[in-house]
Protein backbone atom coordinates (compact mmCIF):
# COMPACT_ATOMS: atom_id res chain seq x y z
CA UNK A 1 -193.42 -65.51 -55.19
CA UNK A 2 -196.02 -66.82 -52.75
CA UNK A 3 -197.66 -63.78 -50.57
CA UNK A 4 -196.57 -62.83 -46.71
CA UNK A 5 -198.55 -61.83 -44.08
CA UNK A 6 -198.72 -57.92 -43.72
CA UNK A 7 -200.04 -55.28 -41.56
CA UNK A 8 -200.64 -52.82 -44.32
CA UNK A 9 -204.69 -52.43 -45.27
CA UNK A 10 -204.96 -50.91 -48.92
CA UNK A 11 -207.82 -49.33 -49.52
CA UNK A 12 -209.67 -47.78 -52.94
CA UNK A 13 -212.29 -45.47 -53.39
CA UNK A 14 -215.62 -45.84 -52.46
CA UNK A 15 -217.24 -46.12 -55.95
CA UNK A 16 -220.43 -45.00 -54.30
CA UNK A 17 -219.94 -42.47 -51.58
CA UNK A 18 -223.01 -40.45 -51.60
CA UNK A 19 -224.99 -43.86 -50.68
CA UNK A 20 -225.08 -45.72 -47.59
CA UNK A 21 -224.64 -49.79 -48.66
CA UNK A 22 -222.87 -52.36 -46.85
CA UNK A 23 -219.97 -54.61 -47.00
CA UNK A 24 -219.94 -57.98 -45.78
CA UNK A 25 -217.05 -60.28 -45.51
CA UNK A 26 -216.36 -63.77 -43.68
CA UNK A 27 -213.21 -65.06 -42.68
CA UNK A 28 -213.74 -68.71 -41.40
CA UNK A 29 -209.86 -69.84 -41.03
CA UNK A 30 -208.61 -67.30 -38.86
CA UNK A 31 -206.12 -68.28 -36.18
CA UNK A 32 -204.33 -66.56 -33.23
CA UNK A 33 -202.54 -67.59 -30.27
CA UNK A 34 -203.75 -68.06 -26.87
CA UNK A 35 -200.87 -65.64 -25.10
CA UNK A 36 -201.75 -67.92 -21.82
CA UNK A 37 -201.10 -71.58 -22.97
CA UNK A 38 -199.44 -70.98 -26.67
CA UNK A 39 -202.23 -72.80 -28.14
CA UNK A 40 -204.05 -72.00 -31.37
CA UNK A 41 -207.33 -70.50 -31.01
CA UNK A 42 -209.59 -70.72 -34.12
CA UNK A 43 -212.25 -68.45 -35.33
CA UNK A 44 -214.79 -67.38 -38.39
CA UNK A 45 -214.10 -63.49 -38.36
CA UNK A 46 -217.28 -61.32 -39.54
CA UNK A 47 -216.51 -58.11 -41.04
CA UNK A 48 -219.28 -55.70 -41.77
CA UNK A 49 -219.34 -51.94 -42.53
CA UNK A 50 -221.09 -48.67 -44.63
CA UNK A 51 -217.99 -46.93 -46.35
CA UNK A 52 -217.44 -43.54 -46.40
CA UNK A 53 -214.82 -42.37 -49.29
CA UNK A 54 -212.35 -45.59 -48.85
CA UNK A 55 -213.22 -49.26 -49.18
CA UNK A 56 -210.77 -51.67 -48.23
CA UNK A 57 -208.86 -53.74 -51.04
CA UNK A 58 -209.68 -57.45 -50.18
CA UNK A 59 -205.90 -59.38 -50.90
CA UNK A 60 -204.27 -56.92 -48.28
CA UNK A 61 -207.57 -57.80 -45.73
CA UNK A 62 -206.20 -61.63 -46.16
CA UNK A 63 -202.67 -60.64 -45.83
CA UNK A 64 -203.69 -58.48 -42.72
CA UNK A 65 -205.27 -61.13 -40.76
CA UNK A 66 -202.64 -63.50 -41.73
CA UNK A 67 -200.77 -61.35 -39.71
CA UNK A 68 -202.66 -62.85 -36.86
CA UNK A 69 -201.44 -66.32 -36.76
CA UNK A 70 -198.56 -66.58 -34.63
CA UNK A 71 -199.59 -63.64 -32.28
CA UNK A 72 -200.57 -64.55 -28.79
CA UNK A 73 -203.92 -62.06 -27.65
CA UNK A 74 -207.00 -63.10 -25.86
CA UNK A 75 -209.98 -62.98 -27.68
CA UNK A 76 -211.30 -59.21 -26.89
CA UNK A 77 -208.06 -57.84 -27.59
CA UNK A 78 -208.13 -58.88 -31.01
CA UNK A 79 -211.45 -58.64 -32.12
CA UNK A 80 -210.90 -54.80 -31.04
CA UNK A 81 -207.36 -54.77 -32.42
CA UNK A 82 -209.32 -55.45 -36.01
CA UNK A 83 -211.87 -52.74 -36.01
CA UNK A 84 -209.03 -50.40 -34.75
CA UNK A 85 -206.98 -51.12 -37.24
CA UNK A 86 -209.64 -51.03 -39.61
CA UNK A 87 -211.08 -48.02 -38.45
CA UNK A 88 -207.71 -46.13 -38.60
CA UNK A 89 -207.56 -47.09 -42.12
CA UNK A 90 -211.05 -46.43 -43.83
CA UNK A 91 -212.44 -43.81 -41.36
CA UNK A 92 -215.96 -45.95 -42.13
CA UNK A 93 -219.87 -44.22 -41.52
CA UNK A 94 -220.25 -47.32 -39.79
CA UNK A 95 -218.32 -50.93 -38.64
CA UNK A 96 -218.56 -54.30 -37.04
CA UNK A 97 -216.41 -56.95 -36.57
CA UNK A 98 -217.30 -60.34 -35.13
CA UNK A 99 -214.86 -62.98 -33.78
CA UNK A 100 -216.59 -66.65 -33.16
CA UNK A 101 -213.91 -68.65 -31.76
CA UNK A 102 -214.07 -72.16 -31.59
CA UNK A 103 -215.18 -74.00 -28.13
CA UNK A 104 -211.97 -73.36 -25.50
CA UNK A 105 -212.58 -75.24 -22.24
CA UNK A 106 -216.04 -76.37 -22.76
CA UNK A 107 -217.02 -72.66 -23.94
CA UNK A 108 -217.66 -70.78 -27.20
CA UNK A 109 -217.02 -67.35 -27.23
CA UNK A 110 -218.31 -64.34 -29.42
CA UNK A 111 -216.98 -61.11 -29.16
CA UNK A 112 -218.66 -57.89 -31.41
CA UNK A 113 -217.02 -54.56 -31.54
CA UNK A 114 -218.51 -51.62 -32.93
CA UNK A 115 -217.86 -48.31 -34.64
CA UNK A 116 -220.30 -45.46 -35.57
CA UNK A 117 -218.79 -42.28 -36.80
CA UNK A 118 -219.67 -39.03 -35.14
């Protein structure tokens, strides 16, 4: 049965919690929709972050921004959208998430959102 785009993040233990280390991950096939012209917008998604006690299970990460494809939201809103979601679910020390979307319009657009815990 092939897989199906989910909102769900799974997450483990952190193996390591009493070290700060990072986790990198790349995404360079994500897709949205532009929610103005119902075009596909394309993008490499950067995800870095230091756990704290969860880690995020990587199969449920594809299936999550799967989830992305036929959704219409402007660039900001989604690169945000991610770390909130991501946020919500691992409560990390520390995130970043990067969205470099392909050249709309004769411009290239990189949005960064950040998250340090308190």
């Amino acid at each position: 049965m092939p897989s199906s785009p989910t909102k769900t993040l799974d997450t483990f233990a952190n193996p390591n919690p009493a070290r700060d280390y990072e986790i990198r991950f790349e995404c360079p096939e994500f897709t949205c929709v532009c929610p103005k012209t119902g075009q596909p917008d394309f993008a490499t998604i950067r995800i870095s972050y230091i756990p704290d006690q969860k880690c995020v299970e990587l199969k449920s990460l594809k299936l999550y921004l799967w989830t992305y494809r036929d959704e219409g939201a402007f660039h900001e809103a989604v690169t945000n959208r991610i770390l909130d979601d991501l946020v919500q679910a691992l409560d990390p020390r520390q995130m970043r998430v990067e969205g470099d979307f392909m050249v709309r319009g004769g411009i290239h657009t990189v949005v960064v959102a950040e998250h340090h815990k308190r």
